[in-house]
Structures are given as structure tokens and as C-alpha cells.
PDB file of N, CA and C in Angstrom:
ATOM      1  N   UNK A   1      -4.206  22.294 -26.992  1.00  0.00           N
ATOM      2  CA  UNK A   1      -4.823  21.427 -26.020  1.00  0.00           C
ATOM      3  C   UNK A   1      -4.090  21.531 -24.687  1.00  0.00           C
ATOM      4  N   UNK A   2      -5.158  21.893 -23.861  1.00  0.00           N
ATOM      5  CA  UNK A   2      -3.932  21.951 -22.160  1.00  0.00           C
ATOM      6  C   UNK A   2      -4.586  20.772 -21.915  1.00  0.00           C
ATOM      7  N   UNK A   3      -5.048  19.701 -21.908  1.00  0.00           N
ATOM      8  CA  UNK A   3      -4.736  18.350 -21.181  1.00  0.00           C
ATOM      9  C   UNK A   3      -3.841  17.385 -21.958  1.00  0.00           C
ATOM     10  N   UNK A   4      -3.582  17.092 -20.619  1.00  0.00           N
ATOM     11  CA  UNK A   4      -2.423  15.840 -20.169  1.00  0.00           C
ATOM     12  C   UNK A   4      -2.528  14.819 -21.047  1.00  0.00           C
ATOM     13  N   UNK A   5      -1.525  13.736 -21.204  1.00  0.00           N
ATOM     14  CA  UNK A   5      -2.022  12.913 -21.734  1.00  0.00           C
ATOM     15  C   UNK A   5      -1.935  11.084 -20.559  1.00  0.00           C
ATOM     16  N   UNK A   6      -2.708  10.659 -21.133  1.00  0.00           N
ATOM     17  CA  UNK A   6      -2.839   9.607 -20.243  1.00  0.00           C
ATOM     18  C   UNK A   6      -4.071   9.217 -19.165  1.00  0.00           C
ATOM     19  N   UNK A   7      -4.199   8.905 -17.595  1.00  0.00           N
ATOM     20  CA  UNK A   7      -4.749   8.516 -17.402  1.00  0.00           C
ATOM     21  C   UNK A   7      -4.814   9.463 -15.749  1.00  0.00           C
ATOM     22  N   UNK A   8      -5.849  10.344 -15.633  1.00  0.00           N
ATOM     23  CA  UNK A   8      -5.550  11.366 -14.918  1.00  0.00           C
ATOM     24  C   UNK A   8      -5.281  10.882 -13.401  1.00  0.00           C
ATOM     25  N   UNK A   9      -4.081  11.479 -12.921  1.00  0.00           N
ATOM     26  CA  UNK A   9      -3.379  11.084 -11.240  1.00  0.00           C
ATOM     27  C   UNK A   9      -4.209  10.985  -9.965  1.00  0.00           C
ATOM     28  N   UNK A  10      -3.941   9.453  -9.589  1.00  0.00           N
ATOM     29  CA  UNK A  10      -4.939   9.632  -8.561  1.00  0.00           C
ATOM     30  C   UNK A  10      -6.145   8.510  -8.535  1.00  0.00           C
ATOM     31  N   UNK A  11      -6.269   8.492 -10.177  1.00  0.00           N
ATOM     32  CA  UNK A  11      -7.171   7.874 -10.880  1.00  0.00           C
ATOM     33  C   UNK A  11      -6.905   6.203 -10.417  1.00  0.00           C
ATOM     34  N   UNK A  12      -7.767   5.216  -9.950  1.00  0.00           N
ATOM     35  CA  UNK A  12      -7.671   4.071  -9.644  1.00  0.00           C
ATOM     36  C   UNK A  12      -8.797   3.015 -10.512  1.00  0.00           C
ATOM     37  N   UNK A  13      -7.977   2.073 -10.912  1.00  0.00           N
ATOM     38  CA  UNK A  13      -8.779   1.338 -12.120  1.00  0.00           C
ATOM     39  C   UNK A  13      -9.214   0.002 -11.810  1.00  0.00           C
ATOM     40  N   UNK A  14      -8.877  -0.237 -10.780  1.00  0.00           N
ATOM     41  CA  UNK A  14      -8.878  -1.729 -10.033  1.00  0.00           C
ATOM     42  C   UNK A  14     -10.545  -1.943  -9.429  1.00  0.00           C
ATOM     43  N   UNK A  15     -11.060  -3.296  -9.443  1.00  0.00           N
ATOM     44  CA  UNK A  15     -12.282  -3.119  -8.927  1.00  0.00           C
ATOM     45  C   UNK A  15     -12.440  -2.927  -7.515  1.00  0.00           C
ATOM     46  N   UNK A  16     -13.748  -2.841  -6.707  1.00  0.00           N
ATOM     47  CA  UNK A  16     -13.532  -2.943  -5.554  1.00  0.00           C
ATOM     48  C   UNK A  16     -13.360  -4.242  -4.361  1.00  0.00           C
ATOM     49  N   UNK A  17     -13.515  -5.040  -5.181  1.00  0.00           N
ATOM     50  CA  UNK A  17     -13.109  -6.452  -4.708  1.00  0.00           C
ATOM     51  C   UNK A  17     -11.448  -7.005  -4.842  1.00  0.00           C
ATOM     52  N   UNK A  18     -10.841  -6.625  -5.744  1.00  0.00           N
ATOM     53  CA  UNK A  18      -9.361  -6.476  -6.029  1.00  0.00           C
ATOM     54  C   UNK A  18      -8.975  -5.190  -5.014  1.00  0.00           C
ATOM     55  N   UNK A  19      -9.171  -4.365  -4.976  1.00  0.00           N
ATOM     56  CA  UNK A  19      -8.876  -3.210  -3.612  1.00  0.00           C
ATOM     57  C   UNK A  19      -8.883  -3.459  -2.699  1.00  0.00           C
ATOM     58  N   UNK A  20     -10.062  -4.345  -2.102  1.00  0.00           N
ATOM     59  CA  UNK A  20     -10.362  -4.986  -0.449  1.00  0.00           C
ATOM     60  C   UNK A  20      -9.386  -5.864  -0.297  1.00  0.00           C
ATOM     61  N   UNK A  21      -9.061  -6.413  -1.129  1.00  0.00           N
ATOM     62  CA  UNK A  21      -7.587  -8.038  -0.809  1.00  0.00           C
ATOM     63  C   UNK A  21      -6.491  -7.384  -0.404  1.00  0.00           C
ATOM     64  N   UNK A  22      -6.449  -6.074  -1.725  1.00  0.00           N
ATOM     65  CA  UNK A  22      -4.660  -5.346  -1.304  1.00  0.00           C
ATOM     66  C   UNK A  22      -4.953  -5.193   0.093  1.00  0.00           C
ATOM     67  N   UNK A  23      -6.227  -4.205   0.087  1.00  0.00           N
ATOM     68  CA  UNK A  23      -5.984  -3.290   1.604  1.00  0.00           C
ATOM     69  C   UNK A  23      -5.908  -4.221   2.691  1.00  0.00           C
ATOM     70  N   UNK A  24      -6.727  -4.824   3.018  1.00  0.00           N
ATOM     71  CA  UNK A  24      -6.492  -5.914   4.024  1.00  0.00           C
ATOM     72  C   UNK A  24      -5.734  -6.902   4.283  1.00  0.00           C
ATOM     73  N   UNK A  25      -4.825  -7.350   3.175  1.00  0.00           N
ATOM     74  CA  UNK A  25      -3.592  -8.179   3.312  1.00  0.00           C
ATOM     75  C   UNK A  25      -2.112  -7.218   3.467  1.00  0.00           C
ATOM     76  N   UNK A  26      -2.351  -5.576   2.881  1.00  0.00           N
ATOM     77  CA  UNK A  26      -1.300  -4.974   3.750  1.00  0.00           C
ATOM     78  C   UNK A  26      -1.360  -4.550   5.347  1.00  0.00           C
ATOM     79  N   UNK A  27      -3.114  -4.430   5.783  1.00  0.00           N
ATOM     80  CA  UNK A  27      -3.284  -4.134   6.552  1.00  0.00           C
ATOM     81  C   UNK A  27      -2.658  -5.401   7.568  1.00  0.00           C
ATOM     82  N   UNK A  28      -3.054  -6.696   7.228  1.00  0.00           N
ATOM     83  CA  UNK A  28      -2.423  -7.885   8.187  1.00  0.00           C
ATOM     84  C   UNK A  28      -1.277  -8.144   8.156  1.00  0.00           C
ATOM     85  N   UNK A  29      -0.988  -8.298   7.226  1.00  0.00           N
ATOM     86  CA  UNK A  29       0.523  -8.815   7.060  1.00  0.00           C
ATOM     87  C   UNK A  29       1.734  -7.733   7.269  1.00  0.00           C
ATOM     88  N   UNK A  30       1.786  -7.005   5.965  1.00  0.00           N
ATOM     89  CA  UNK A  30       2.939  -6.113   5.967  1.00  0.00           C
ATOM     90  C   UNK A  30       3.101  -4.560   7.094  1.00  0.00           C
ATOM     91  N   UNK A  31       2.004  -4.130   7.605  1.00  0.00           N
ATOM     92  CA  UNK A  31       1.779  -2.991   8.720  1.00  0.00           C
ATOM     93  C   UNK A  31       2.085  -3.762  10.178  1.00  0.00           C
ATOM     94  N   UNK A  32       3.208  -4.623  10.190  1.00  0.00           N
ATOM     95  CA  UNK A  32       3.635  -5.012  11.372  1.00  0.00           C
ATOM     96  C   UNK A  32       4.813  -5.164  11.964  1.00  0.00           C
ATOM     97  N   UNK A  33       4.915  -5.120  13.313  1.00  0.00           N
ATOM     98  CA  UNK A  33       6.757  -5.322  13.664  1.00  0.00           C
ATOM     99  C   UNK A  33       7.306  -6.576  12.960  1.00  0.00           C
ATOM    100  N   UNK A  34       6.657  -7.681  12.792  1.00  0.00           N
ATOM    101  CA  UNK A  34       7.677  -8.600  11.228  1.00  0.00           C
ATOM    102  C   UNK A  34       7.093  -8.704  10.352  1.00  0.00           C
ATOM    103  N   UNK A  35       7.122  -7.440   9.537  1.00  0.00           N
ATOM    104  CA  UNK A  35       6.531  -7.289   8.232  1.00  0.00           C
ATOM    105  C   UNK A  35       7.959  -8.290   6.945  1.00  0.00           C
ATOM    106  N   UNK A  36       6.751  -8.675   6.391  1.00  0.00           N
ATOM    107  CA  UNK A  36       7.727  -8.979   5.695  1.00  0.00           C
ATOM    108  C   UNK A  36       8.312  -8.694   4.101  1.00  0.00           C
ATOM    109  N   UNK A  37       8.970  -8.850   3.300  1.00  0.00           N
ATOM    110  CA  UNK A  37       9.079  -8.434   2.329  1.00  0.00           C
ATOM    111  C   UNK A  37       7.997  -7.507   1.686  1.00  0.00           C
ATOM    112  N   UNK A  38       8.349  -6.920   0.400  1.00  0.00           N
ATOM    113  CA  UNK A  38       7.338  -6.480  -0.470  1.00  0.00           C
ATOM    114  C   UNK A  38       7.055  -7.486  -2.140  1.00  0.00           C
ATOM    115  N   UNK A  39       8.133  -8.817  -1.582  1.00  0.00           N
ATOM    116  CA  UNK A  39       7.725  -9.498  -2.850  1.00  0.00           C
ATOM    117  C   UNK A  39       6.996 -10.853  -2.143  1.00  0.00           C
ATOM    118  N   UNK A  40       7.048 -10.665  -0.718  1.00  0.00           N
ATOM    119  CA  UNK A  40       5.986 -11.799  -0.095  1.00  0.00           C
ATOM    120  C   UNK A  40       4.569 -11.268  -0.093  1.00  0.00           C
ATOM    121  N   UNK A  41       4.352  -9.916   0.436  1.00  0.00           N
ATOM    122  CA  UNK A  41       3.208  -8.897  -0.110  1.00  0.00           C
ATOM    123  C   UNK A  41       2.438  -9.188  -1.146  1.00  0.00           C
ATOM    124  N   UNK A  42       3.478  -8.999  -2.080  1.00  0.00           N
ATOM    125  CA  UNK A  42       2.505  -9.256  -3.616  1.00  0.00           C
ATOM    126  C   UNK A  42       2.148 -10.863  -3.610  1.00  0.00           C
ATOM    127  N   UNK A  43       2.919 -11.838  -3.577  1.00  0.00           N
ATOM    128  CA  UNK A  43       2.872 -13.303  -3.626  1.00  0.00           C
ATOM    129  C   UNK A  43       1.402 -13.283  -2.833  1.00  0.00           C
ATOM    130  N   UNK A  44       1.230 -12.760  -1.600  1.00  0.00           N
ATOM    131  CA  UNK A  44       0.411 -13.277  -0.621  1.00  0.00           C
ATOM    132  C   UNK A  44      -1.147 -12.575  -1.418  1.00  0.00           C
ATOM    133  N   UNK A  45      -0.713 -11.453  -1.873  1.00  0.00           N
ATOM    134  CA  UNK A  45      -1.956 -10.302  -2.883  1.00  0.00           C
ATOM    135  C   UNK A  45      -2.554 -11.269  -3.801  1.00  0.00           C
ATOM    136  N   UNK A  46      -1.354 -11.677  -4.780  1.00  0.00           N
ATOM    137  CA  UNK A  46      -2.356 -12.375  -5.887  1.00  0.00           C
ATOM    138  C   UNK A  46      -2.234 -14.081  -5.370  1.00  0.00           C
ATOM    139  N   UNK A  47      -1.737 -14.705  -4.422  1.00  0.00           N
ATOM    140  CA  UNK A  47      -3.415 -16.145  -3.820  1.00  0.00           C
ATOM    141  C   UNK A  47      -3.958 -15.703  -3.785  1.00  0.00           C
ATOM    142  N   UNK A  48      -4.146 -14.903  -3.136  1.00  0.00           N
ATOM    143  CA  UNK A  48      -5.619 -14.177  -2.388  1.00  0.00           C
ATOM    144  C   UNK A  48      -6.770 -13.482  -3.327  1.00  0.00           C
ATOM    145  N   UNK A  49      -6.522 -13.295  -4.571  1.00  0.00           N
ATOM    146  CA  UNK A  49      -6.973 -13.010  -5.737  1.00  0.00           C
ATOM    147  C   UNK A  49      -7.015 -13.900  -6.756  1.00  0.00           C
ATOM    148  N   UNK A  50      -6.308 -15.170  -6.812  1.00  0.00           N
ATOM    149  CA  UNK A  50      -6.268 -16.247  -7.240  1.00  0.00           C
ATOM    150  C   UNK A  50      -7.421 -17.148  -6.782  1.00  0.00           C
ATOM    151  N   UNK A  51      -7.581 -17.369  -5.203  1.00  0.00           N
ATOM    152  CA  UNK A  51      -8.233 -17.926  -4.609  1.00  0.00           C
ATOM    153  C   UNK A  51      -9.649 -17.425  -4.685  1.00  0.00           C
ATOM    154  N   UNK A  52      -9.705 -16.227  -4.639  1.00  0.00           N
ATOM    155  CA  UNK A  52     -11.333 -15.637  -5.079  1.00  0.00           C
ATOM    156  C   UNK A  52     -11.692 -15.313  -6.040  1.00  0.00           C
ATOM    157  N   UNK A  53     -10.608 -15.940  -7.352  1.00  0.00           N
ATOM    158  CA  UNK A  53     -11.580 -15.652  -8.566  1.00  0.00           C
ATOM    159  C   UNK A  53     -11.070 -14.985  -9.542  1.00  0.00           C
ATOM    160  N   UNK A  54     -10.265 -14.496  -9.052  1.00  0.00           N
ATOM    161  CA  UNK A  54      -9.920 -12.641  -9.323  1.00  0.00           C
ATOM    162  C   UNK A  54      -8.996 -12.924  -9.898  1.00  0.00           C
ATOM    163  N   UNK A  55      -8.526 -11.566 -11.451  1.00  0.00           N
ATOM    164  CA  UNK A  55      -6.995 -11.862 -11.781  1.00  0.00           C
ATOM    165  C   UNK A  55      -6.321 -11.002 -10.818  1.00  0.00           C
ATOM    166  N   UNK A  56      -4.905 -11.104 -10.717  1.00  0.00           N
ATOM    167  CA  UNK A  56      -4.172 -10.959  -9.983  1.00  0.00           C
ATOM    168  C   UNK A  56      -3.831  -9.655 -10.388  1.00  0.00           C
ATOM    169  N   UNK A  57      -3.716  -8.775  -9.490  1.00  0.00           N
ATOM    170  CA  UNK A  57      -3.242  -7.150  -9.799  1.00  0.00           C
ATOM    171  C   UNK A  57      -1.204  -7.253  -9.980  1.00  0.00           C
ATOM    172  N   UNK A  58      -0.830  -6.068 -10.939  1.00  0.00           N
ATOM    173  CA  UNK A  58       0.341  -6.240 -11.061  1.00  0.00           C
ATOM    174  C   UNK A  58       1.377  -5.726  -9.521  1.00  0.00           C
ATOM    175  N   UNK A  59       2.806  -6.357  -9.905  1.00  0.00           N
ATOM    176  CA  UNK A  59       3.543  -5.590  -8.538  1.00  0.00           C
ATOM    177  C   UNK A  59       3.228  -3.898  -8.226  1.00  0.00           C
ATOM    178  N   UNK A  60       3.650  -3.275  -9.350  1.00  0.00           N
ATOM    179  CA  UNK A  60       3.607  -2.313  -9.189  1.00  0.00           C
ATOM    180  C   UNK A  60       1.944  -1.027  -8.316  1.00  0.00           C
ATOM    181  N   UNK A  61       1.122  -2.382  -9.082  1.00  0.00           N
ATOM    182  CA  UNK A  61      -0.039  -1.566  -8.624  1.00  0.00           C
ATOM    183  C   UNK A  61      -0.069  -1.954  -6.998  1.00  0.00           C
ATOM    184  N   UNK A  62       0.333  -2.984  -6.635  1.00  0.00           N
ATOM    185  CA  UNK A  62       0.030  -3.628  -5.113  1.00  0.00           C
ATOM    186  C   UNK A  62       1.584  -2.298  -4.722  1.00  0.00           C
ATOM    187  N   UNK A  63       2.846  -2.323  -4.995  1.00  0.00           N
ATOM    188  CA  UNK A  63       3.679  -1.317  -4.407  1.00  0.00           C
ATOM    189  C   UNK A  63       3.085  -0.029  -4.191  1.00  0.00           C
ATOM    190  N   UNK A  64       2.213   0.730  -5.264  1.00  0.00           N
ATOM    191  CA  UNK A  64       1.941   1.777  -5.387  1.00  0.00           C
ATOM    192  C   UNK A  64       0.850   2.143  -4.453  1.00  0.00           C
ATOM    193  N   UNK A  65      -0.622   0.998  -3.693  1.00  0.00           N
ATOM    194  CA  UNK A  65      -1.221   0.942  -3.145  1.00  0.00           C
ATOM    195  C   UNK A  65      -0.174   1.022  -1.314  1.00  0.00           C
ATOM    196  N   UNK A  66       1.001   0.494  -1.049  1.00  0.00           N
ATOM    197  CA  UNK A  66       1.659   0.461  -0.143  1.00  0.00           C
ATOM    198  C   UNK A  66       2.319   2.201  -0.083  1.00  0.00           C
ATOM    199  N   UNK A  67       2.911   2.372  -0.935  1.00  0.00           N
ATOM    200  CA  UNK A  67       3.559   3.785  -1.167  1.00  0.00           C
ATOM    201  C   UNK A  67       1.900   4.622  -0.503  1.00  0.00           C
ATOM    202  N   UNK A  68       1.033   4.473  -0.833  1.00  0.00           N
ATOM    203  CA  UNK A  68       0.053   5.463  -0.822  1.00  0.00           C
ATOM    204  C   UNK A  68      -0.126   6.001   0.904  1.00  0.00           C
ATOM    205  N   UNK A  69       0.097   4.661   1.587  1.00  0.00           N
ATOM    206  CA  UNK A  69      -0.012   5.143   3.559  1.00  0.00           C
ATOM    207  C   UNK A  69       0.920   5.453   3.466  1.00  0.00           C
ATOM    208  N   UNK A  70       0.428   6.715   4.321  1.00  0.00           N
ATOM    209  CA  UNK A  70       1.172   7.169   5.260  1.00  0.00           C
ATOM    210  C   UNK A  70       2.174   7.428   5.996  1.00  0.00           C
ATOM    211  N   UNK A  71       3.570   7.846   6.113  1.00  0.00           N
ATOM    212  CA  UNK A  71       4.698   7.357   6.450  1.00  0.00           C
ATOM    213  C   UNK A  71       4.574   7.002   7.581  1.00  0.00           C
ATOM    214  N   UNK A  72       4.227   8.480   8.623  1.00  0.00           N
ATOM    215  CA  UNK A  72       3.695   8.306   9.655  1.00  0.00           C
ATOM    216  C   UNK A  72       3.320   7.256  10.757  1.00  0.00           C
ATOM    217  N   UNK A  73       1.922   6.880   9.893  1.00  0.00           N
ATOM    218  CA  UNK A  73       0.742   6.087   9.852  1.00  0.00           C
ATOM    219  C   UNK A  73       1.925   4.448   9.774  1.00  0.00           C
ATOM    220  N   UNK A  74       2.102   4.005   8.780  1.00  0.00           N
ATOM    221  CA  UNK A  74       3.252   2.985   9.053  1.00  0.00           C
ATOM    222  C   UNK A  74       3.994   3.055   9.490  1.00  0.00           C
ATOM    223  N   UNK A  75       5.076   3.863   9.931  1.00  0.00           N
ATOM    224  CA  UNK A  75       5.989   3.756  11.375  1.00  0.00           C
ATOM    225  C   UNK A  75       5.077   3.695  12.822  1.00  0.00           C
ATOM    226  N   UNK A  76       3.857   4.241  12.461  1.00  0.00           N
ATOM    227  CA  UNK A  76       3.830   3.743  14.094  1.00  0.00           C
ATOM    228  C   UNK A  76       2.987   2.615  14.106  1.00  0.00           C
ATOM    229  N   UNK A  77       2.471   1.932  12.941  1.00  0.00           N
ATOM    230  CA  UNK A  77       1.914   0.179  13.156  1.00  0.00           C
ATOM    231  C   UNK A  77       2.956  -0.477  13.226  1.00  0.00           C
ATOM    232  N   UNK A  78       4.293  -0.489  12.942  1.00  0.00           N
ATOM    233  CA  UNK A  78       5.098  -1.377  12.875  1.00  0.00           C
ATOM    234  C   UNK A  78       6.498  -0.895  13.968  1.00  0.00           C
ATOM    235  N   UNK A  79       6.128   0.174  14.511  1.00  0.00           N
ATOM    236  CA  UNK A  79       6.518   0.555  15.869  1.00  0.00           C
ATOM    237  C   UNK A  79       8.219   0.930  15.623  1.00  0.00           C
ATOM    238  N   UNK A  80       8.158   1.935  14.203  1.00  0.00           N
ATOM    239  CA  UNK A  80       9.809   2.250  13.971  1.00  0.00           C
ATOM    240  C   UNK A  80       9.467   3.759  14.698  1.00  0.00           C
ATOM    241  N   UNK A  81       9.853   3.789  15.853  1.00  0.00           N
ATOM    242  CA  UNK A  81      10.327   5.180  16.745  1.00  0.00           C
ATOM    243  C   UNK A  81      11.275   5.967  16.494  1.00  0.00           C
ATOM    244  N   UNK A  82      12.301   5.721  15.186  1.00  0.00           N
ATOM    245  CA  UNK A  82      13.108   6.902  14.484  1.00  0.00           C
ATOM    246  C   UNK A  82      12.231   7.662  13.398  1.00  0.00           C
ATOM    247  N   UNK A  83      11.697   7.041  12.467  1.00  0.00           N
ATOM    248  CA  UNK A  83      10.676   7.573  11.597  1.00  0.00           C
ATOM    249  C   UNK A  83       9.585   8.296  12.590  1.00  0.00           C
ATOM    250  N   UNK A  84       8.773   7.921  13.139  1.00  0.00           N
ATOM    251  CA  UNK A  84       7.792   8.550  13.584  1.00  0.00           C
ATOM    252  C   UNK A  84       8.535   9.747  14.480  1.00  0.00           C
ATOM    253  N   UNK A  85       9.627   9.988  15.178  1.00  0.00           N
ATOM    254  CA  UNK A  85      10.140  11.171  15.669  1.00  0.00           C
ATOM    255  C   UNK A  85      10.721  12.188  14.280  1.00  0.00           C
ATOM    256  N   UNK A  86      10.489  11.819  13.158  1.00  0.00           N
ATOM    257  CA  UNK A  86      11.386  12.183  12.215  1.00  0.00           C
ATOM    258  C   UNK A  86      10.587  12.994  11.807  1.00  0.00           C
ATOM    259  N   UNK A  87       8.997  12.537  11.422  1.00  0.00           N
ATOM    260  CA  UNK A  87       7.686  12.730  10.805  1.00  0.00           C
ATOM    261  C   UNK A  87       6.898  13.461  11.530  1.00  0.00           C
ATOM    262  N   UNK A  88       7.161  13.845  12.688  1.00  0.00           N
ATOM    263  CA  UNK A  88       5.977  14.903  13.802  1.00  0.00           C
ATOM    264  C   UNK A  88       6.793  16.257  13.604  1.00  0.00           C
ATOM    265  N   UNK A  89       5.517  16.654  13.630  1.00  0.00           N
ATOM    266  CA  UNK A  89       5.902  18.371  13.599  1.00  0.00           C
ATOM    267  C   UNK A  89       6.595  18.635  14.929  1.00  0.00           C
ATOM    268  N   UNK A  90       7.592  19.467  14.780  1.00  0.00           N
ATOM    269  CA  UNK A  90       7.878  20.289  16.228  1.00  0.00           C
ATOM    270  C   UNK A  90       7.688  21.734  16.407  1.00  0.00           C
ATOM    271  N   UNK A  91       7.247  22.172  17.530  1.00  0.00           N
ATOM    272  CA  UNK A  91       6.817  23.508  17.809  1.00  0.00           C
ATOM    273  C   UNK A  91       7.584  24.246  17.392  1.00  0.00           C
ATOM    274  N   UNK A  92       7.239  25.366  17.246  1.00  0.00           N
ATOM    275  CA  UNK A  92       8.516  26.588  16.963  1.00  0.00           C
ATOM    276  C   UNK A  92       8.838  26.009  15.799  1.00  0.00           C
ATOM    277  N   UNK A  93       8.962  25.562  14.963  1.00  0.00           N
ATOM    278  CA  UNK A  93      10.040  24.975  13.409  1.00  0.00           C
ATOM    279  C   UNK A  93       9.030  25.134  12.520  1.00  0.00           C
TER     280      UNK A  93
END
């Protein structure tokens, strides 16, 4: 057997109403110059999934949804100018 075992990479199991809370409560909260924790993140993830109904997604899945942007892309919403010089290509290299 050449397949893997488990649950193939990439693969996302969460509904799309549990997806819209992560994305938009990292998008407000934590993608900013006072971002704050990643265990206020999750706290703020599941009210917000609490409050609509929803069970609450685990830490790891709300970390792993954060891990997924961009390094890039988050150094320059939250305006860290060592990372984003770190992360651009330079000519010639």
C-alpha cells in the first residue's frame, strides 16, 4: 500500500461557519500593531463560537489556522519592518 495513513495534508475539517469566526477574529484582533497573545486569540475564537452556537474549535486548530498566513503578509499588518526586510527577495541573491 503507498498511502499514507491518516488524514490527507492540507485537508480542513472545520465547517464553514467555524472558519469565518477564526478568520475574522485573527483578521481583527491578532494581525495588528497590539496584537495580542495567542491564548487571548483562542479565548476570543471560542466566545465567538460559543456565542453563535457553535462548538468551540481546539487551540491547536485556531494556532494552526494562524501558522497558515503568511509571514510576510503578517509582518507587514502588524508593521514589524525587521521581518518584512528579512522576507523580500533581493536582486542578484
Amino acid at each position: 500500500m503507498d498511502r499514507k495513513r491518516g488524514r490527507p495534508e492540507g485537508r480542513r475539517v472545520l465547517d464553514d461557519k467555524r472558519e469565518e469566526i477564526i478568520r475574522t477574529t485573527i483578521k481583527r484582533n491578532h494581525l495588528t500593531r497590539n496584537r495580542p497573545t495567542v491564548s487571548q486569540l483562542v479565548l476570543d475564537v471560542q466566545t465567538n463560537c460559543m456565542s453563535a452556537g457553535l462548538k468551540p474549535p481546539h487551540r491547536r486548530t485556531i494556532k494552526a489556522r494562524l501558522e497558515d498566513i503568511d509571514l510576510q503578509r503578517r509582518a507587514k499588518r502588524r508593521g514589524e519592518n525587521d521581518i518584512m526586510k528579512q522576507t523580500q527577495a533581493v536582486p542578484g541573491a
